[in-house]
Protein backbone atom coordinates (compact mmCIF):
# COMPACT_ATOMS: atom_id res chain seq x y z
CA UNK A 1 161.82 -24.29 -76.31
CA UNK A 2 158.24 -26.06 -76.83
CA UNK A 3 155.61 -24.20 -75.04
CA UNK A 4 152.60 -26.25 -74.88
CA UNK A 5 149.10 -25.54 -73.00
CA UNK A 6 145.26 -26.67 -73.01
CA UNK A 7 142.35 -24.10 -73.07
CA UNK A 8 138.90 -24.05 -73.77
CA UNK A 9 137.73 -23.42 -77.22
CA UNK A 10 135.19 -20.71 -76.11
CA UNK A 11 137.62 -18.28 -74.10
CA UNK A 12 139.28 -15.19 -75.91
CA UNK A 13 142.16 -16.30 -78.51
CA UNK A 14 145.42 -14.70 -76.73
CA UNK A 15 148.52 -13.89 -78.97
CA UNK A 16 150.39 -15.81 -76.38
CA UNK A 17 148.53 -18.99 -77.60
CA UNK A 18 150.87 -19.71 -80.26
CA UNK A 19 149.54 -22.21 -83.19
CA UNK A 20 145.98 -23.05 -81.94
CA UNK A 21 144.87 -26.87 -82.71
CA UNK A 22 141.08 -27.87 -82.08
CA UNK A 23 141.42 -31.21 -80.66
CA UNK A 24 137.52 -32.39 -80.40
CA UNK A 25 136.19 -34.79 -83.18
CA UNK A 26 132.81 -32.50 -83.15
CA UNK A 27 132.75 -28.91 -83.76
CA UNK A 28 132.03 -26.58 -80.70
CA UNK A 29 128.78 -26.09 -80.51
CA UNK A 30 127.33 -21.70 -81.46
CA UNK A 31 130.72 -20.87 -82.48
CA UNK A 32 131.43 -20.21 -85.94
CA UNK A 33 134.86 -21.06 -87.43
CA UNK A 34 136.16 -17.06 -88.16
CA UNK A 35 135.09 -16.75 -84.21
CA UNK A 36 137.32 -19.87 -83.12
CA UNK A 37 140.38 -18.68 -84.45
CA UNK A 38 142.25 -21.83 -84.66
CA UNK A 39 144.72 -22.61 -86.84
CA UNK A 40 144.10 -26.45 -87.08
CA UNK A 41 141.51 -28.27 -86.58
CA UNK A 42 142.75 -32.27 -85.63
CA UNK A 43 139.15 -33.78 -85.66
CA UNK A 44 140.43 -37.52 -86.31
CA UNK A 45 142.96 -36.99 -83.09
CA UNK A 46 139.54 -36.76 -80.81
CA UNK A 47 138.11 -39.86 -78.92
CA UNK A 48 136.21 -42.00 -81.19
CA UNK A 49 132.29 -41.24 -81.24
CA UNK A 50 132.00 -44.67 -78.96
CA UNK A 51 134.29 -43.57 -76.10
CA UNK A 52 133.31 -40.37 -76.11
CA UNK A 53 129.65 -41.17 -75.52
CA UNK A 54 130.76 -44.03 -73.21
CA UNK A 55 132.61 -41.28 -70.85
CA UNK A 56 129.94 -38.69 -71.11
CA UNK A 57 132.56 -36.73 -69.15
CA UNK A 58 131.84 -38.85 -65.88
CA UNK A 59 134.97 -38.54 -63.27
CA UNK A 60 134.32 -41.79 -62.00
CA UNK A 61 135.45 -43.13 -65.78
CA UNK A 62 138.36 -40.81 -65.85
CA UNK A 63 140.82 -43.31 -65.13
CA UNK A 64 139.47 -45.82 -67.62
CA UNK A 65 138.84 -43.25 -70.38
CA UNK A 66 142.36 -42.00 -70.08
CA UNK A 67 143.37 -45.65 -70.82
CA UNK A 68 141.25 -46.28 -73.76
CA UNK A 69 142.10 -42.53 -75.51
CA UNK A 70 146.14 -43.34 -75.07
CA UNK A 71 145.40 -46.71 -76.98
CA UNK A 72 143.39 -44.92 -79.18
CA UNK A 73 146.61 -42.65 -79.91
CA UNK A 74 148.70 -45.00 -80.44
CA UNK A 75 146.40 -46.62 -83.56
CA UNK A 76 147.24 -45.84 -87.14
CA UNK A 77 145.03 -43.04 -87.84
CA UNK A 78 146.02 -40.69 -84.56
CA UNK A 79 149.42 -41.58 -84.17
CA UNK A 80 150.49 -39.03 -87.19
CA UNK A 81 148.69 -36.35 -85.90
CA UNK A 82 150.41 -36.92 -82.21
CA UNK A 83 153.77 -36.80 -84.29
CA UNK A 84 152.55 -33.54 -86.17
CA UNK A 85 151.11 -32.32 -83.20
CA UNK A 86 154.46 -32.78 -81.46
CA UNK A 87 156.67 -31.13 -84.60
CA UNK A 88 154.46 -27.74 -83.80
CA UNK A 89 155.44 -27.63 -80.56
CA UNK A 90 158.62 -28.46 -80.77
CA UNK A 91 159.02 -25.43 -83.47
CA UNK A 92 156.83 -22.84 -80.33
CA UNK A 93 153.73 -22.29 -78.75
CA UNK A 94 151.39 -24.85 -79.23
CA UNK A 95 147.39 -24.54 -77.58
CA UNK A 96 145.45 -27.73 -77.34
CA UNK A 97 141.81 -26.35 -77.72
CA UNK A 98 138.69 -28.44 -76.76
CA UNK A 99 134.86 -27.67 -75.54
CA UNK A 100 134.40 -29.84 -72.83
CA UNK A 101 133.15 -27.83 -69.61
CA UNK A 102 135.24 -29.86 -67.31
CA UNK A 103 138.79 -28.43 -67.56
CA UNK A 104 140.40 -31.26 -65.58
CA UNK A 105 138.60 -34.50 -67.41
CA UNK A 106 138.73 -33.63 -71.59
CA UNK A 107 140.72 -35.61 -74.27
CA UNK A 108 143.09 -31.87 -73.88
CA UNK A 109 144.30 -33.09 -70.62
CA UNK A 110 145.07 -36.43 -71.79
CA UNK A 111 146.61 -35.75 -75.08
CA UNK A 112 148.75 -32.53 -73.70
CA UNK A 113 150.54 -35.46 -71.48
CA UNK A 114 151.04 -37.96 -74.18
CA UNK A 115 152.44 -34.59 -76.41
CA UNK A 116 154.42 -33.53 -73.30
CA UNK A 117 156.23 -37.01 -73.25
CA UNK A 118 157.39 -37.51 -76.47
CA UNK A 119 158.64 -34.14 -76.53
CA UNK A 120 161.13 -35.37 -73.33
């Protein structure tokens, strides 16, 4: 049975994580890549650089962003990596990693529902 959770880039890599996926188009910032531990790294699945620095991780755009970063799922370059993304879970664990601060507004939150309903 798929397993599938979100967690910040920058707290401790767990066994229990399963296959690890960086899900941010930018690499966290003062962590090197032996340090991440991730097995993937999914930069093209991020928001694009414009919504991304039109949310500026602002709840008030929450709403909106989540909109906008579905649609820009759906479009020809993310939509593989949701299907590949959705073939590792299926097959265990899978961790959605991101650096955002805000645990409740990142592209992880969004994309970890999108995952969670295909997988229905």
């Amino acid at each position: 049975m798929a397993k599938l959770g979100i967690k910040r880039i920058y707290e401790p890599a767990h066994p229990g994580d399963g296959c690890r996926v960086l899900v941010d188009r930018l690499w966290p910032r003062g962590l090197t890549r032996e340090a991440s531990a991730i097995d993937h790294w999914f930069k093209e699945i991020g928001p694009s650089n414009d919504l991304r620095t039109w949310f500026g991780h602002r709840p008030e755009r929450w709403a909106e962003f989540s909109r906008r970063y579905r649609a820009e799922l759906a479009a020809e370059v993310a939509a593989p990596l949701v299907r590949q993304l959705v073939v590792l879970a299926r097959k265990g664990t899978l961790t959605l990693l991101y650096s955002a601060r805000d645990e409740a507004h990142n592209q992880a939150v969004v994309l970890a529902k999108v995952i969670q309903a295909k997988l229905q």
